[in-house]
N, C-alpha and C. Protein backbone atom coordinates (compact mmCIF):
# COMPACT_ATOMS: atom_id res chain seq x y z
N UNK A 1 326.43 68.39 101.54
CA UNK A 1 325.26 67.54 101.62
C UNK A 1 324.07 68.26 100.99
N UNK A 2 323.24 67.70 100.06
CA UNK A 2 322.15 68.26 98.93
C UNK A 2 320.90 68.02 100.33
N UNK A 3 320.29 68.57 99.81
CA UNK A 3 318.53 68.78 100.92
C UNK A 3 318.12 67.70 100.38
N UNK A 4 317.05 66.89 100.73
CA UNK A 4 316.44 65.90 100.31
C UNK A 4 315.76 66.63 99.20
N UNK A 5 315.11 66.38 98.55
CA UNK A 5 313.96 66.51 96.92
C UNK A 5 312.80 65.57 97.91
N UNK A 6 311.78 66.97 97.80
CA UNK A 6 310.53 66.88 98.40
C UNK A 6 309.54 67.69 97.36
N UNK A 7 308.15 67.03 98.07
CA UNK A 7 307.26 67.37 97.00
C UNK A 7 305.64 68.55 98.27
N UNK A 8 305.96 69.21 98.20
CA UNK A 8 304.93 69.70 99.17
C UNK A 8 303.53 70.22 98.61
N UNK A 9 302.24 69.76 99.37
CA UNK A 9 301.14 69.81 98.74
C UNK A 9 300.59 70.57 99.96
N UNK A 10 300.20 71.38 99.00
CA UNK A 10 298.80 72.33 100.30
C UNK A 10 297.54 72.35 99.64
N UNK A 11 296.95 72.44 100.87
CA UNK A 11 295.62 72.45 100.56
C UNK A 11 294.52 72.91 101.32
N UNK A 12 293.16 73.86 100.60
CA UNK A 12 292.22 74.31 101.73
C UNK A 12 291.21 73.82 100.74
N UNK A 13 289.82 73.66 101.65
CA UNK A 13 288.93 73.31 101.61
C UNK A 13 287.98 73.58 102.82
N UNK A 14 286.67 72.77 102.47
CA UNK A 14 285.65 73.49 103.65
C UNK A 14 285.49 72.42 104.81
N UNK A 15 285.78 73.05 105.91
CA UNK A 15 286.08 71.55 106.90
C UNK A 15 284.96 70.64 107.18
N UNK A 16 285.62 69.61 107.33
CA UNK A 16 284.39 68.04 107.61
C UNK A 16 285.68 67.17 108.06
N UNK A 17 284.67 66.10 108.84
CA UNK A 17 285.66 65.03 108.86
C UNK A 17 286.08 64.21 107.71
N UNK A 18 287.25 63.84 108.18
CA UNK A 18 287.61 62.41 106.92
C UNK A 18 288.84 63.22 106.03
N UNK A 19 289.02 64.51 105.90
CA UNK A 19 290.40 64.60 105.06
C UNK A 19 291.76 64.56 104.96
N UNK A 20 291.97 64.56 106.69
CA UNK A 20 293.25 63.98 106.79
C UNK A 20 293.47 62.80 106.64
N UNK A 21 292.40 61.58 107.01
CA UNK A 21 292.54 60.30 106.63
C UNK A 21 292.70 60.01 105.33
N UNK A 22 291.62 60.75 104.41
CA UNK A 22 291.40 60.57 102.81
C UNK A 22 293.10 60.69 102.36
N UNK A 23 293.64 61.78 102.41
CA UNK A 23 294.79 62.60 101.72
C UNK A 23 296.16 61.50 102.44
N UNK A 24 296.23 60.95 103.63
CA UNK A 24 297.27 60.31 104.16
C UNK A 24 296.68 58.73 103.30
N UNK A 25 295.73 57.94 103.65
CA UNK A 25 295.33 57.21 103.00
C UNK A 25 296.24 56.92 101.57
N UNK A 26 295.65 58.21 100.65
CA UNK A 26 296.41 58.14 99.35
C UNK A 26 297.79 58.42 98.97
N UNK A 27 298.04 59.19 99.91
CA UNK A 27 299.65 59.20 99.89
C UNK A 27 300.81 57.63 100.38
N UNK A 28 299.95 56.66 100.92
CA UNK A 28 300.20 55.84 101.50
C UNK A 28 299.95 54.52 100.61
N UNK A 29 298.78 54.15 100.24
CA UNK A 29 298.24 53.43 99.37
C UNK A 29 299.16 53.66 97.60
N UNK A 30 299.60 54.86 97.94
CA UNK A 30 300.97 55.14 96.55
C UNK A 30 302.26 54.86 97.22
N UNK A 31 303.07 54.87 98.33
CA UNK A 31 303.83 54.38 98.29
C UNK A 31 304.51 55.91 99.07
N UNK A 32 303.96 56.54 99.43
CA UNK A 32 304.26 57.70 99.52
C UNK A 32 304.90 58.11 101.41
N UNK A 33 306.08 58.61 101.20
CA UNK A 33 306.42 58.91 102.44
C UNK A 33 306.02 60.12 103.56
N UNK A 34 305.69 60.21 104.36
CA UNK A 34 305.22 61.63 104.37
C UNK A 34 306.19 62.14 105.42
N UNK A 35 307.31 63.06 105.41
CA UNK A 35 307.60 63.74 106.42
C UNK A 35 307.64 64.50 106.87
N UNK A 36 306.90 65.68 106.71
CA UNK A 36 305.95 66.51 107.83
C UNK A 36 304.84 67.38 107.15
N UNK A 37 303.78 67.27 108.12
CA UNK A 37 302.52 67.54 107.70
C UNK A 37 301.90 69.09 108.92
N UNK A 38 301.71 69.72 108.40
CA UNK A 38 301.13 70.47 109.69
C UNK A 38 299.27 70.53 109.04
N UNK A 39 298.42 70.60 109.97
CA UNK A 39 297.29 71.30 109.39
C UNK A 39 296.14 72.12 110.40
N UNK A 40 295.26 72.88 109.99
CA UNK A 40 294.39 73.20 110.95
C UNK A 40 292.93 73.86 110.05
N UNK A 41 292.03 74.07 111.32
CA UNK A 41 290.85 74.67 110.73
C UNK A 41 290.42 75.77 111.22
N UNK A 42 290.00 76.77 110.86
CA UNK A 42 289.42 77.42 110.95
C UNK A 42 287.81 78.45 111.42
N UNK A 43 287.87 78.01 112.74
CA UNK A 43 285.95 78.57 112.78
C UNK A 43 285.10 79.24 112.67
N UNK A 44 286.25 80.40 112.07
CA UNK A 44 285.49 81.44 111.91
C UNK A 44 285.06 80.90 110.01
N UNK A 45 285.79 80.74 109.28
CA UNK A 45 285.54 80.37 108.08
C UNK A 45 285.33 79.12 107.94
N UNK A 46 285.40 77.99 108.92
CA UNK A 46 284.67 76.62 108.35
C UNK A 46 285.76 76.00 106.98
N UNK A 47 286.83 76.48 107.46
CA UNK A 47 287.83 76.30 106.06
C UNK A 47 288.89 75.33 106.91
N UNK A 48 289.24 74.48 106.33
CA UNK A 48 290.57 73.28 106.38
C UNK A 48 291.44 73.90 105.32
N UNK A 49 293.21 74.05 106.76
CA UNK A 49 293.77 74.48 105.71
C UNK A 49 294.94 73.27 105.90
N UNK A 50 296.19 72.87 105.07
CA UNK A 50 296.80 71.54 105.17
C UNK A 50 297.94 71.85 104.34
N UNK A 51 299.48 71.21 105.19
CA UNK A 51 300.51 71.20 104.27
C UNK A 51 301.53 69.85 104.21
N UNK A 52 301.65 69.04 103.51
CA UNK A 52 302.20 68.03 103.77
C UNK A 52 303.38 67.64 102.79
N UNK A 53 304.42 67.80 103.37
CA UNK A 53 305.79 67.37 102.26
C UNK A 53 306.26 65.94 102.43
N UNK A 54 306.01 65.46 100.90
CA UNK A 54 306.60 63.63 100.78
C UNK A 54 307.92 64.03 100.51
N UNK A 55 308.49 62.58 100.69
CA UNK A 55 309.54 62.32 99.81
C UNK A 55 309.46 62.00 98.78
N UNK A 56 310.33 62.80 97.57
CA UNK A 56 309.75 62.85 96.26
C UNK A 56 310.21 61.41 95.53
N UNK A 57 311.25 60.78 96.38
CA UNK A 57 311.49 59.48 95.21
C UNK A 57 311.07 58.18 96.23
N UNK A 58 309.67 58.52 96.87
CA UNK A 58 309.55 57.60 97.95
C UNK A 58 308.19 56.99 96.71
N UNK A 59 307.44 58.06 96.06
CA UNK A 59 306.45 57.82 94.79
C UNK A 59 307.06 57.12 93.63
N UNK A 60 306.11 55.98 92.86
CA UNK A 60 306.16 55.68 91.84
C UNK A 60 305.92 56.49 90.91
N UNK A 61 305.49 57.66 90.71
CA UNK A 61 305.30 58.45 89.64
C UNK A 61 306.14 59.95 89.83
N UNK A 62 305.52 60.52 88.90
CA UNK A 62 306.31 61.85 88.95
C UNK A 62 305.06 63.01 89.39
N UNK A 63 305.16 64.28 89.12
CA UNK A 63 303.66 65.14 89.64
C UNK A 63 302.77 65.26 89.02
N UNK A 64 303.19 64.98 87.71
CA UNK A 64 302.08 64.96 86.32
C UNK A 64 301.09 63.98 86.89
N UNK A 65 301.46 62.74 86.96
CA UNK A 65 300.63 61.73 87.57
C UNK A 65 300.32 61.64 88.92
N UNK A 66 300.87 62.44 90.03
CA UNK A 66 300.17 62.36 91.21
C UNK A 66 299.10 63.49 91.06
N UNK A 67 299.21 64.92 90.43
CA UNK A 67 297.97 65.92 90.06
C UNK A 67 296.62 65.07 89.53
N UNK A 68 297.08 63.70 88.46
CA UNK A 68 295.83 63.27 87.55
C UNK A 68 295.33 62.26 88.75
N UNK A 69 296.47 61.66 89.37
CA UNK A 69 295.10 60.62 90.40
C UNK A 69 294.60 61.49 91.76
N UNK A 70 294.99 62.53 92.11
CA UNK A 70 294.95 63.21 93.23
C UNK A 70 293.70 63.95 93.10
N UNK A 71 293.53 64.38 91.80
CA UNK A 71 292.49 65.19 91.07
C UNK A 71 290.84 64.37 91.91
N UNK A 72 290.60 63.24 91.82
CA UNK A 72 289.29 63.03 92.34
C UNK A 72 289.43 63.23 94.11
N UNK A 73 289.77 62.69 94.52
CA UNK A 73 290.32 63.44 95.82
C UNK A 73 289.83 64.97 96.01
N UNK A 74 291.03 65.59 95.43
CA UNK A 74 290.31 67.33 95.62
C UNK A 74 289.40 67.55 95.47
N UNK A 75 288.81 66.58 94.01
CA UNK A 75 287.22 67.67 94.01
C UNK A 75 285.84 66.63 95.26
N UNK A 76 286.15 65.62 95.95
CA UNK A 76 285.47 65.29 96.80
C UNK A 76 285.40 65.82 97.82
N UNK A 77 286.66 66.76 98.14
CA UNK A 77 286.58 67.43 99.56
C UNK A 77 286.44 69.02 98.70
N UNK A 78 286.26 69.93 97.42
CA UNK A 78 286.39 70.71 96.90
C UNK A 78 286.91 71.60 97.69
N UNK A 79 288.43 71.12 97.35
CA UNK A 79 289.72 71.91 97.57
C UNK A 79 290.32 72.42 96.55
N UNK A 80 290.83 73.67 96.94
CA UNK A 80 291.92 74.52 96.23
C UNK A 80 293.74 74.24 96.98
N UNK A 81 293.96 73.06 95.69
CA UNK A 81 295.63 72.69 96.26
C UNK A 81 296.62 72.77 94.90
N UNK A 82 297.48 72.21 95.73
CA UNK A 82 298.85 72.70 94.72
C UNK A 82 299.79 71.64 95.06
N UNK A 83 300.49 71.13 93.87
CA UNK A 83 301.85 70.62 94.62
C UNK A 83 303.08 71.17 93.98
N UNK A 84 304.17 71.21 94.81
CA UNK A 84 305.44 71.76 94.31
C UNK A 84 307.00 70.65 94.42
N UNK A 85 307.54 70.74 93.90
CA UNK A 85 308.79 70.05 94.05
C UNK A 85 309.81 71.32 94.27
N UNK A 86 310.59 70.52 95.09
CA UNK A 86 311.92 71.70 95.85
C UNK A 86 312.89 71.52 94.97
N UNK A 87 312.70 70.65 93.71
CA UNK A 87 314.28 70.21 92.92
C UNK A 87 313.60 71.51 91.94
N UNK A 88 312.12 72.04 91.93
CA UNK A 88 312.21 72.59 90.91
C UNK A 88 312.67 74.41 91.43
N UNK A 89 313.04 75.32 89.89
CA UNK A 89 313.62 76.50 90.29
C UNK A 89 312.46 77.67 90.21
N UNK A 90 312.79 78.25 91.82
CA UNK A 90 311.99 79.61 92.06
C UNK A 90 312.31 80.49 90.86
N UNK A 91 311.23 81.38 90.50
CA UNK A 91 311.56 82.77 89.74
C UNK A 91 311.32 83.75 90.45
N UNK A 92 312.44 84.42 90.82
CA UNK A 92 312.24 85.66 91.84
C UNK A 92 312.66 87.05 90.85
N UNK A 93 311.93 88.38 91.21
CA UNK A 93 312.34 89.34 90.94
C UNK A 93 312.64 90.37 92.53
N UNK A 94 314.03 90.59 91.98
CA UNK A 94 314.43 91.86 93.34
C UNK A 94 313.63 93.35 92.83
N UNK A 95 312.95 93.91 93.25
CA UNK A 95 313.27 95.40 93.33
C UNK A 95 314.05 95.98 94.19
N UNK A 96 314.19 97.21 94.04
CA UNK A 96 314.79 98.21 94.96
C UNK A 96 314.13 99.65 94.33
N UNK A 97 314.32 100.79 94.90
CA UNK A 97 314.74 101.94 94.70
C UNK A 97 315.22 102.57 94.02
N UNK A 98 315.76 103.89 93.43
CA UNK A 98 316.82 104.59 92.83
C UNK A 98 317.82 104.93 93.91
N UNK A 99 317.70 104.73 95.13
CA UNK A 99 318.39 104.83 96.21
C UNK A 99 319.26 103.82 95.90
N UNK A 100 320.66 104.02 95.81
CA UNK A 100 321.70 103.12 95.87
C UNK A 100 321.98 102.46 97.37
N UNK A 101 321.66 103.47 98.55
CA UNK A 101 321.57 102.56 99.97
C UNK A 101 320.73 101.43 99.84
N UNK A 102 319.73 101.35 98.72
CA UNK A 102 318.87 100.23 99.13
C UNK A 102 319.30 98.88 98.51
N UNK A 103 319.87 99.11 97.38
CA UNK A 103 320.76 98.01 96.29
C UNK A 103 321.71 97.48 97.60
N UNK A 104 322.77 98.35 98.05
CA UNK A 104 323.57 98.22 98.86
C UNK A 104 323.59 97.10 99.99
N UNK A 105 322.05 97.13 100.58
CA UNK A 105 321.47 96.87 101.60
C UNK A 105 320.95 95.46 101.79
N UNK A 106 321.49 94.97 100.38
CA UNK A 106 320.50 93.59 99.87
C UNK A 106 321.72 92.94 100.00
């Protein structure tokens, strides 16, 4: 059985009301599924931080086009976000050691 293909968006910004409504709003008003969201704020920094994974074929578009309409959004709440898809591939580098126990160990 394959994992579902999800699209996860995070996001911080400086807290106020209205951005969980704004951001569910638009995910919704697109067609967009949301299945799980965590978020919180911060008081010492006054910072909203937010993570919410759709279902990626629950959208009419692809990310190219959810980044370009999502774009006024972010900069109304001037957030620093991201979105990712899980179909797409990590680039990882291993290090280790000259210690062969540590190669070993992995």
């Amino acid at each position: 059985m394959h994992a579902q293909r999800r699209y996860t968006l995070t996001a911080s910004c400086p807290d106020r009301v209205g951005i969980v409504a704004r951001v569910a709003t638009f995910i919704a008003d697109n067609k967009g599924w949301i299945l799980e969201t965590s978020h919180h704020a911060d008081d010492d920094t006054q910072r909203y931080f937010m993570r919410i994974e759709i279902k990626a074929d629950s959208l009419p578009f692809d990310l190219a086009e959810f980044r370009r309409r999502f774009q006024p959004i972010a900069g109304e709440f001037s957030m620093d976000w991201r979105i990712a898809d899980s179909a797409a591939k990590k680039r990882i580098v291993v290090l280790v050691s000259k210690q062969e126990h540590c190669l070993y160990d992995l």
